[in-house]
Protein backbone atom coordinates (compact mmCIF):
# COMPACT_ATOMS: atom_id res chain seq x y z
CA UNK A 1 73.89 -17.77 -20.95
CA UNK A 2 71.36 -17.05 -23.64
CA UNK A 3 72.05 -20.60 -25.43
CA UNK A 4 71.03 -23.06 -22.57
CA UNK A 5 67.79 -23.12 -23.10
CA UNK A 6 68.21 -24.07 -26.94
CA UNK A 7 70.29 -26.81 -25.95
CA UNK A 8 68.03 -27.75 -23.57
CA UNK A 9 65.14 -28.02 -25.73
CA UNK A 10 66.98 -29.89 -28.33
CA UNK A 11 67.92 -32.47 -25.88
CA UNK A 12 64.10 -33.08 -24.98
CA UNK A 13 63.37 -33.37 -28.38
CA UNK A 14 66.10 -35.84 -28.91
CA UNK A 15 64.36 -37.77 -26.12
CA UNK A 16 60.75 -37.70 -27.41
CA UNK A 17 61.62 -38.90 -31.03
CA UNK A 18 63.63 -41.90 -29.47
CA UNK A 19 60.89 -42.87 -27.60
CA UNK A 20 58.90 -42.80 -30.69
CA UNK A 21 61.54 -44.63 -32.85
CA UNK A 22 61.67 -47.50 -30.37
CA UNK A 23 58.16 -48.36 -30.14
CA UNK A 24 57.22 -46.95 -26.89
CA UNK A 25 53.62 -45.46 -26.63
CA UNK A 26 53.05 -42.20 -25.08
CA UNK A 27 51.30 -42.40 -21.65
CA UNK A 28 47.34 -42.48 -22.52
CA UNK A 29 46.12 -39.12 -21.09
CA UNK A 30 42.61 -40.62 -20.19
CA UNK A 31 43.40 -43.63 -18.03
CA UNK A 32 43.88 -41.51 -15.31
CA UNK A 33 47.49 -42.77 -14.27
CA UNK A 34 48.55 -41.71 -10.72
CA UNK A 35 51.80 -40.55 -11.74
CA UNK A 36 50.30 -37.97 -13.66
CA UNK A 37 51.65 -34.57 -13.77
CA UNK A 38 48.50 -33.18 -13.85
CA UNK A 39 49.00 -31.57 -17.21
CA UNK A 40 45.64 -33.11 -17.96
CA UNK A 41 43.60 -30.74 -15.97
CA UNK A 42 44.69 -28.15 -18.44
CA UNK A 43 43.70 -29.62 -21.72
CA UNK A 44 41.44 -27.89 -23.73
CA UNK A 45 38.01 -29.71 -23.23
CA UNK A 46 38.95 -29.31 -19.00
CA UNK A 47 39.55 -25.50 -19.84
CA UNK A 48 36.45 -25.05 -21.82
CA UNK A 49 34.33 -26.88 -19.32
CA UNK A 50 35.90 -24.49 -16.58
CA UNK A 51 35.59 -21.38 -18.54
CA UNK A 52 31.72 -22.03 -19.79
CA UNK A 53 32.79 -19.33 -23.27
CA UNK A 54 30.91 -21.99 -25.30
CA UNK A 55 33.86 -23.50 -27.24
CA UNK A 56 36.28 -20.74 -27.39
CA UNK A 57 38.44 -21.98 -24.28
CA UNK A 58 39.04 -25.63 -26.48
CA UNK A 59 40.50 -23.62 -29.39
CA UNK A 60 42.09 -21.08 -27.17
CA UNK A 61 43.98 -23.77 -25.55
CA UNK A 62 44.89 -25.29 -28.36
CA UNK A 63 46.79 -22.54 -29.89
CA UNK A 64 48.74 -21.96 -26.42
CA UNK A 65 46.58 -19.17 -24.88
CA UNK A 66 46.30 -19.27 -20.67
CA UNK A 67 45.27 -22.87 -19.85
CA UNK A 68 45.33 -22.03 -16.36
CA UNK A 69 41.76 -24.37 -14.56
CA UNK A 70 40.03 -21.90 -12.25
CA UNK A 71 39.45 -23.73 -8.59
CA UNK A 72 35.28 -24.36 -8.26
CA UNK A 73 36.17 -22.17 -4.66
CA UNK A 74 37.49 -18.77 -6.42
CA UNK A 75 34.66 -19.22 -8.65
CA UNK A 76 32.12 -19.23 -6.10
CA UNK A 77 33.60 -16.01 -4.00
CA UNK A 78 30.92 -13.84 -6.38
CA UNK A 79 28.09 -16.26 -4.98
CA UNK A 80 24.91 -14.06 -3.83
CA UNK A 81 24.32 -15.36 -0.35
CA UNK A 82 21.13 -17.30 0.09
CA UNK A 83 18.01 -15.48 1.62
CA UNK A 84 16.40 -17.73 4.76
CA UNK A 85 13.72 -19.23 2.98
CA UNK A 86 11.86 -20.07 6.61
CA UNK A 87 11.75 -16.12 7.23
CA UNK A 88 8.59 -14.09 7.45
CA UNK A 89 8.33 -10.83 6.82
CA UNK A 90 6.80 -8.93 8.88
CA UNK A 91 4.69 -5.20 7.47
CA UNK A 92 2.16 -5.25 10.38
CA UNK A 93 1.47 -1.60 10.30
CA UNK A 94 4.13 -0.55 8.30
CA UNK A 95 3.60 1.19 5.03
CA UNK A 96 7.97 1.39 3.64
CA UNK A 97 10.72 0.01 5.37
CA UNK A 98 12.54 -3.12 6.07
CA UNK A 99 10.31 -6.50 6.46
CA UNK A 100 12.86 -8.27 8.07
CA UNK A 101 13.77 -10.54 5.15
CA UNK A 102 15.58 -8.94 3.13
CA UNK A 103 13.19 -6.70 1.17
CA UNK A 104 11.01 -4.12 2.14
CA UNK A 105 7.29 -2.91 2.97
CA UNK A 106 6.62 -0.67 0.44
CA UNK A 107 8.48 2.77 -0.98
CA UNK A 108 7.73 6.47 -0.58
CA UNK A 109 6.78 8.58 -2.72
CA UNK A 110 9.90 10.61 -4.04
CA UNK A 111 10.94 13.63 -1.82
CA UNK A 112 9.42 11.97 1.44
CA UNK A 113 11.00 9.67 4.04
CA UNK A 114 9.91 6.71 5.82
CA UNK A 115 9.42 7.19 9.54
CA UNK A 116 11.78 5.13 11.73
CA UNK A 117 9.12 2.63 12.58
CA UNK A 118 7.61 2.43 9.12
CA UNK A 119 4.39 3.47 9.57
CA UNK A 120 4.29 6.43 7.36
CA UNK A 121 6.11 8.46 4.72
CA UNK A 122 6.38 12.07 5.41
CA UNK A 123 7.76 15.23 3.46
CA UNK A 124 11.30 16.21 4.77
CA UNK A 125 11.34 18.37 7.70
CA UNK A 126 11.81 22.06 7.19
CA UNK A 127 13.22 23.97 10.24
CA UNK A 128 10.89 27.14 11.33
CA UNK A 129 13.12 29.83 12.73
CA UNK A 130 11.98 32.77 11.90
CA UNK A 131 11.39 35.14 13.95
CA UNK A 132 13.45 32.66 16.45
CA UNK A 133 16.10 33.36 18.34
CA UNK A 134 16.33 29.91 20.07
CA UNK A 135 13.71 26.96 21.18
CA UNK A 136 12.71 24.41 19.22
CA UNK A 137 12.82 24.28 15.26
CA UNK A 138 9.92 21.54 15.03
CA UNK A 139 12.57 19.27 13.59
CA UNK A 140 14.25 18.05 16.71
CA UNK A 141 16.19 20.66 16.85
CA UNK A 142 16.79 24.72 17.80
CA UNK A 143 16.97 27.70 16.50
CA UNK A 144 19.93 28.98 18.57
CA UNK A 145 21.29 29.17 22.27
CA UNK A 146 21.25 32.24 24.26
CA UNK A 147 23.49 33.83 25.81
CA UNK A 148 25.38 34.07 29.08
CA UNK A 149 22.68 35.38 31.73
CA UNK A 150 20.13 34.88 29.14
CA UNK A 151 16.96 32.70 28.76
CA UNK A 152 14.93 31.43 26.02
CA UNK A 153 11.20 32.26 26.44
CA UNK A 154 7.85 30.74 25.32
CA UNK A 155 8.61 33.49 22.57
CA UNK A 156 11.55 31.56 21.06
CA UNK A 157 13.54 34.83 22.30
CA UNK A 158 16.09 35.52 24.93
CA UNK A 159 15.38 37.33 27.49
CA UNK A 160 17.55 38.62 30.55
CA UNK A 161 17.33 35.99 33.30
CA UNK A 162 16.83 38.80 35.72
CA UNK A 163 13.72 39.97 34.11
CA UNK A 164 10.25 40.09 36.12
CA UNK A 165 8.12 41.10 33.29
CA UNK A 166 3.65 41.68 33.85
CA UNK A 167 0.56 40.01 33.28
CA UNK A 168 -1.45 42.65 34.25
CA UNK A 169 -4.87 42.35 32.09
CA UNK A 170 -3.77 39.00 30.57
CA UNK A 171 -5.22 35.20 30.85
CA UNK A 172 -2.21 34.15 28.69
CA UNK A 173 0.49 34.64 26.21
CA UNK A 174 4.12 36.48 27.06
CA UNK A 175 4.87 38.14 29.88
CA UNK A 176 7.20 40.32 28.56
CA UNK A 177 9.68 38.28 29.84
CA UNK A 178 9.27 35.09 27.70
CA UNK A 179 7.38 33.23 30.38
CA UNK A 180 3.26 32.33 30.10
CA UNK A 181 0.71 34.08 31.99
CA UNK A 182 -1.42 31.30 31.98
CA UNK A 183 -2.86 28.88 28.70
CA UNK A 184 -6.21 28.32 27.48
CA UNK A 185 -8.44 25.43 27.51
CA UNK A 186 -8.62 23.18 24.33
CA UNK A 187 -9.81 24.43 21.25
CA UNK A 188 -9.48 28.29 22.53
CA UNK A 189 -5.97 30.45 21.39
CA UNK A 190 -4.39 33.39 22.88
CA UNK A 191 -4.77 36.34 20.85
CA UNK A 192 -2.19 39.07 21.04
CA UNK A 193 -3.97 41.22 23.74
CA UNK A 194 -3.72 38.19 26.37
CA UNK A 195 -7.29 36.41 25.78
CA UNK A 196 -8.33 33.53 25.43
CA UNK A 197 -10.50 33.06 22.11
CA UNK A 198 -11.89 30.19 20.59
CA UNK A 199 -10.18 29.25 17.54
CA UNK A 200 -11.48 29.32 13.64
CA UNK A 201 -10.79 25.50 13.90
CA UNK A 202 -11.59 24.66 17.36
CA UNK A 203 -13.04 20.99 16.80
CA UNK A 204 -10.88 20.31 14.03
CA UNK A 205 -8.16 17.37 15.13
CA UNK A 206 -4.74 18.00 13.31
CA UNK A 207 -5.37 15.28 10.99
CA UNK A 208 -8.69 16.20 10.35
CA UNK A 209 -11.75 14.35 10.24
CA UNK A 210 -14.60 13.20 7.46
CA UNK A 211 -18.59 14.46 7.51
CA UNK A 212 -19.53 11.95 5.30
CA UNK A 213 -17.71 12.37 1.77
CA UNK A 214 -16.78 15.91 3.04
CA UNK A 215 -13.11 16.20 4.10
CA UNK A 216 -12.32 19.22 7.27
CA UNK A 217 -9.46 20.15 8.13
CA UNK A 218 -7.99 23.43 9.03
CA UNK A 219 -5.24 26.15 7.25
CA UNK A 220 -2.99 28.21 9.28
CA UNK A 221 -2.12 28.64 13.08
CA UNK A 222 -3.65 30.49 15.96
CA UNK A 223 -6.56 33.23 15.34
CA UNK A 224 -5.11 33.43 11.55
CA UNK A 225 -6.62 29.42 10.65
CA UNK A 226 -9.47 29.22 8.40
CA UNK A 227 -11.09 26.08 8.43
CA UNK A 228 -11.43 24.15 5.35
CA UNK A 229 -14.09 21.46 3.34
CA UNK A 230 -13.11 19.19 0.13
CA UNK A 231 -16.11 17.17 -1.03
CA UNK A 232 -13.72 14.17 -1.99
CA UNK A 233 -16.91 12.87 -3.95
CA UNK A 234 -16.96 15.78 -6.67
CA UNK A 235 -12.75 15.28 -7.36
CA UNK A 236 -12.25 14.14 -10.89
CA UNK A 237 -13.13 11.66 -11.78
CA UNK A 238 -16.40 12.06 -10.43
CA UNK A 239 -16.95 9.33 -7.95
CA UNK A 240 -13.70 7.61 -8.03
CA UNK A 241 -12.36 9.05 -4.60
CA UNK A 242 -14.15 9.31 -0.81
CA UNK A 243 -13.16 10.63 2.31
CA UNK A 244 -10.88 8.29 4.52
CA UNK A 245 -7.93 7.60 6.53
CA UNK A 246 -5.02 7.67 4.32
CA UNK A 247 -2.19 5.54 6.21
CA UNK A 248 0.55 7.02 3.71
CA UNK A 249 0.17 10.83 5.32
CA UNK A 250 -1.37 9.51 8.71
CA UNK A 251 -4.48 11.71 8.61
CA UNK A 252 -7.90 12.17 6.49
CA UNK A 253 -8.15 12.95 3.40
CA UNK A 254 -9.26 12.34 -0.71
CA UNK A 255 -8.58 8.81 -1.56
CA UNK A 256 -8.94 6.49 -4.22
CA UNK A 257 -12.07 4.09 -3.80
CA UNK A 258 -11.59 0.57 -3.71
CA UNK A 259 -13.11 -1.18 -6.80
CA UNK A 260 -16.38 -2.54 -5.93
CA UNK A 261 -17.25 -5.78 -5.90
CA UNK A 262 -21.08 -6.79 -6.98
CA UNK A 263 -22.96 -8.49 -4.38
CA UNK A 264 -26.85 -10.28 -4.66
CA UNK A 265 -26.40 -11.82 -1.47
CA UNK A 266 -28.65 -11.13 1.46
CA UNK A 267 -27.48 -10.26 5.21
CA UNK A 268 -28.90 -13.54 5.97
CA UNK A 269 -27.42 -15.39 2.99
CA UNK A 270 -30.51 -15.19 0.45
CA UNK A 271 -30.13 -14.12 -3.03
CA UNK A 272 -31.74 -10.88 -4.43
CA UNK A 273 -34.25 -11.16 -6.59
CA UNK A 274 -33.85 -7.61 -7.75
CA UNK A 275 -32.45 -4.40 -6.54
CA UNK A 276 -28.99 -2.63 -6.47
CA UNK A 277 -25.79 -4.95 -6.54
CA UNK A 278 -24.10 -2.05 -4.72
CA UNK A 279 -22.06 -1.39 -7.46
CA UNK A 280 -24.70 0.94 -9.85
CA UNK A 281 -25.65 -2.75 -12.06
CA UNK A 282 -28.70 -4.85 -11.03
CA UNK A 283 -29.10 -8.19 -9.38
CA UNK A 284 -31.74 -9.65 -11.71
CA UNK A 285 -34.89 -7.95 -13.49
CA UNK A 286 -38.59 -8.77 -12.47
CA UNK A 287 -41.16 -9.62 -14.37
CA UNK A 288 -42.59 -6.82 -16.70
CA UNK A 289 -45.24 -5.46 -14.96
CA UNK A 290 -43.72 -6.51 -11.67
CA UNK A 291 -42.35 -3.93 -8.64
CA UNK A 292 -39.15 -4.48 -7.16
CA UNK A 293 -39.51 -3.75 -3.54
CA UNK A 294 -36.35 -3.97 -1.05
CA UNK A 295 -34.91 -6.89 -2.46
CA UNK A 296 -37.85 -8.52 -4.02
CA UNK A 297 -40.45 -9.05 -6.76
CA UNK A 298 -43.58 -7.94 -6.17
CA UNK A 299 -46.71 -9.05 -8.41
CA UNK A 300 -48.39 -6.07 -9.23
CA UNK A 301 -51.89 -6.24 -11.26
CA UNK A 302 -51.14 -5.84 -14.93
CA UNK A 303 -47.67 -7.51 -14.36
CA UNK A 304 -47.27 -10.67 -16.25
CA UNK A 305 -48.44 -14.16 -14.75
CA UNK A 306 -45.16 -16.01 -13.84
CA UNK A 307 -42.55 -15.92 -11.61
CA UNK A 308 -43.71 -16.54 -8.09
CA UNK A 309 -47.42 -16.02 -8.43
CA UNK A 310 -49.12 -19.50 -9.02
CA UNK A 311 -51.62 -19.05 -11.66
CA UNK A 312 -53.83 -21.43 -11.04
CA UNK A 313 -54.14 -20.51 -7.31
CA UNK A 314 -54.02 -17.29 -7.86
CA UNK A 315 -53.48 -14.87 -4.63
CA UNK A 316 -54.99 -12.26 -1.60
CA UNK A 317 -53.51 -8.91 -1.61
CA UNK A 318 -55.76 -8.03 1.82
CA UNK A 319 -59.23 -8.15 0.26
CA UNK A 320 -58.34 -8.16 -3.48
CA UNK A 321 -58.27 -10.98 -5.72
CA UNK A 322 -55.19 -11.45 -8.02
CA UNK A 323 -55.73 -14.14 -10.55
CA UNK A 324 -54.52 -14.60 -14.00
CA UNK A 325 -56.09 -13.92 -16.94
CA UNK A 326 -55.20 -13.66 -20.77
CA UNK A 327 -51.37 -14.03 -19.49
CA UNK A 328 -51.99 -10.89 -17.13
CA UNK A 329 -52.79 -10.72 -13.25
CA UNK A 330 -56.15 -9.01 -12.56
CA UNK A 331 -57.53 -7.56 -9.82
CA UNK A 332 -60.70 -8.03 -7.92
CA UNK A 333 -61.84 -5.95 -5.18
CA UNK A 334 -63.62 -8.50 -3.02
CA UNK A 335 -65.33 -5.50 -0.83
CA UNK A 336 -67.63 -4.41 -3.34
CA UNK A 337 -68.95 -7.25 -3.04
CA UNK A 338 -69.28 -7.54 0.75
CA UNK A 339 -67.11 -10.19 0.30
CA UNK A 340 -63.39 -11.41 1.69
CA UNK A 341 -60.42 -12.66 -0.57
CA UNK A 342 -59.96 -15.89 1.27
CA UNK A 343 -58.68 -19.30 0.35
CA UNK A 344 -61.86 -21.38 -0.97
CA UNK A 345 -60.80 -24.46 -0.69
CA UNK A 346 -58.86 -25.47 -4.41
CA UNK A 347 -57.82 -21.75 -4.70
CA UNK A 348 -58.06 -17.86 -3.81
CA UNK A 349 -61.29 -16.33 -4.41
CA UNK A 350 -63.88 -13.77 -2.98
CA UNK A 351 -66.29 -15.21 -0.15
């Protein structure tokens, strides 16, 4: 049994060195003969084009190693699939989440969680239940279910169905019996006696509001709130944050400034010729001497002569003469005279 093999591989050699002896050429492995065996798709320069290890497959093969060609499909069964390149994301509104493509609108900060339509991150919901017995847990769900023949009042307590409770001397708050003698207008909160009272933060939305570069907004619940102001302006670094909406928390508060971008354009298109570039820098300097007044260059006397007073015209300034003299606009009060700074015909003048 175990001697077959030998003799068969004796024979074959037999075979192969007859061939030789006689003349016969082997088969020429590149002229692609259709009878082939296909033994040629697993010589070593098909193996180490397959394999891509840079010319280790070729010697590999060589010295008998796996010569087995990988199909082009098995290779490709890793393949990322290909993203819609005629998709558009859309992150109208949204400040995290899915865009619709593929990738996503922006991230939260770490411990918060995008809201289901992506329009803010918030911090993870903590459940209020204490001094709860049931009712909501201001995270979508409760605090507990009463019992048999048992209710859950405006308390967040249970309370015996058949109980009547009074609102004598009350306006609002608990009967007694977990149900509401009555609520308060807007602004106002019951206090604990059944009144109606105008709350610390009455005014005060829940995601507060801006006075200029002030930031209010209110601490606490009921008649316990204090109101509260951050001057966003005075945070460090001085300057670098105002009060605004922040779309990350959905409310107002500090936030980072935008950087500024100079300007020396005009409403109505014109350049500056001086003034504030609404950045803290300057447009352009006037001449020494010169005012700067709005948005403009004013001669002033004293100033230098240039710029946009004509020096050989000179100029009126109501009844005062401005003319040029020794590089320097003087000043002539034409009234002293009993005269008029008027236009004389070549240039400004008294007459």
């Amino acid at each position: 049994m175990h001697r077959t093999p030998t003799r068969l591989l004796l024979a074959a050699l037999l075979c192969w060195a007859v061939a030789a002896c006689s003349g016969e050429e082997a088969p020429d492995k590149d002229a692609g003969d259709d009878g082939d065996d296909g033994s040629a798709a697993f010589e070593a320069g098909t193996v180490e084009d397959t394999a891509g290890d840079g010319g280790g497959g070729a010697s590999d093969s060589a010295e008998g190693g796996d010569t087995t060609a990988v199909p082009d499909a098995a290779q490709g069964t890793d393949a990322a699939v290909p993203v819609d390149a005629g998709c558009k994301p859309d992150c109208k509104g949204k400040v995290c989440g899915p865009d619709g493509c593929g990738s996503v609108c922006g991230f939260c900060a770490t411990g918060d969680f995008c809201a289901k339509d992506g329009s803010a991150c918030a911090a993870f919901c903590q459940p209020k239940c204490d001094g709860k017995a049931c009712g909501d847990n201001g995270c979508g769900g409760d605090c507990g279910q009463c019992s048999a023949g048992k209710v859950c009042g405006v308390d967040a307590l249970c309370h015996l169905e058949a109980c009547e409770g009074s609102c004598e001397g009350k306006v609002c708050g608990d009967n007694g019996c977990g149900k509401l003698c009555g609520t308060c207008a807007s602004g106002d909160v019951c206090s604990s006696s059944g009144q109606c009272k105008p709350s610390p933060c009455k005014g005060i939305p829940a995601e507060g509001k801006c006075d200029g570069e002030i930031l209010i907004g209110c601490n606490g619940e009921g008649l316990a709130a204090t109101k509260t102001t951050t001057d966003c302006s005075a945070q460090l670094p001085v300057g670098s944050k105002h009060c605004a909406w922040d779309p990350l928390t959905s409310k107002h508060a500090c936030v980072q400034k935008p950087a500024c971008v100079p300007t020396c354009t005009k409403a109505d298109g014109g350049l500056k010729e001086c003034g504030d570039d609404g950045c803290g820098g300057l447009c352009k300097s006037c001449l020494e001497g010169w005012a700067c007044e709005v948005d403009t260059c004013k001669v002033k006397p004293g100033g230098a002569c240039g710029g946009t007073f004509n020096q050989k015209t000179g100029a009126c300034d109501g009844d005062t003469w401005l003319l040029c003299s020794a590089g320097k606009v003087v000043a002539v009060d034409c009234k002293t005279a009993g005269k008029k700074c008027t236009w004389t015909g070549s240039a400004y003048g008294c007459k």
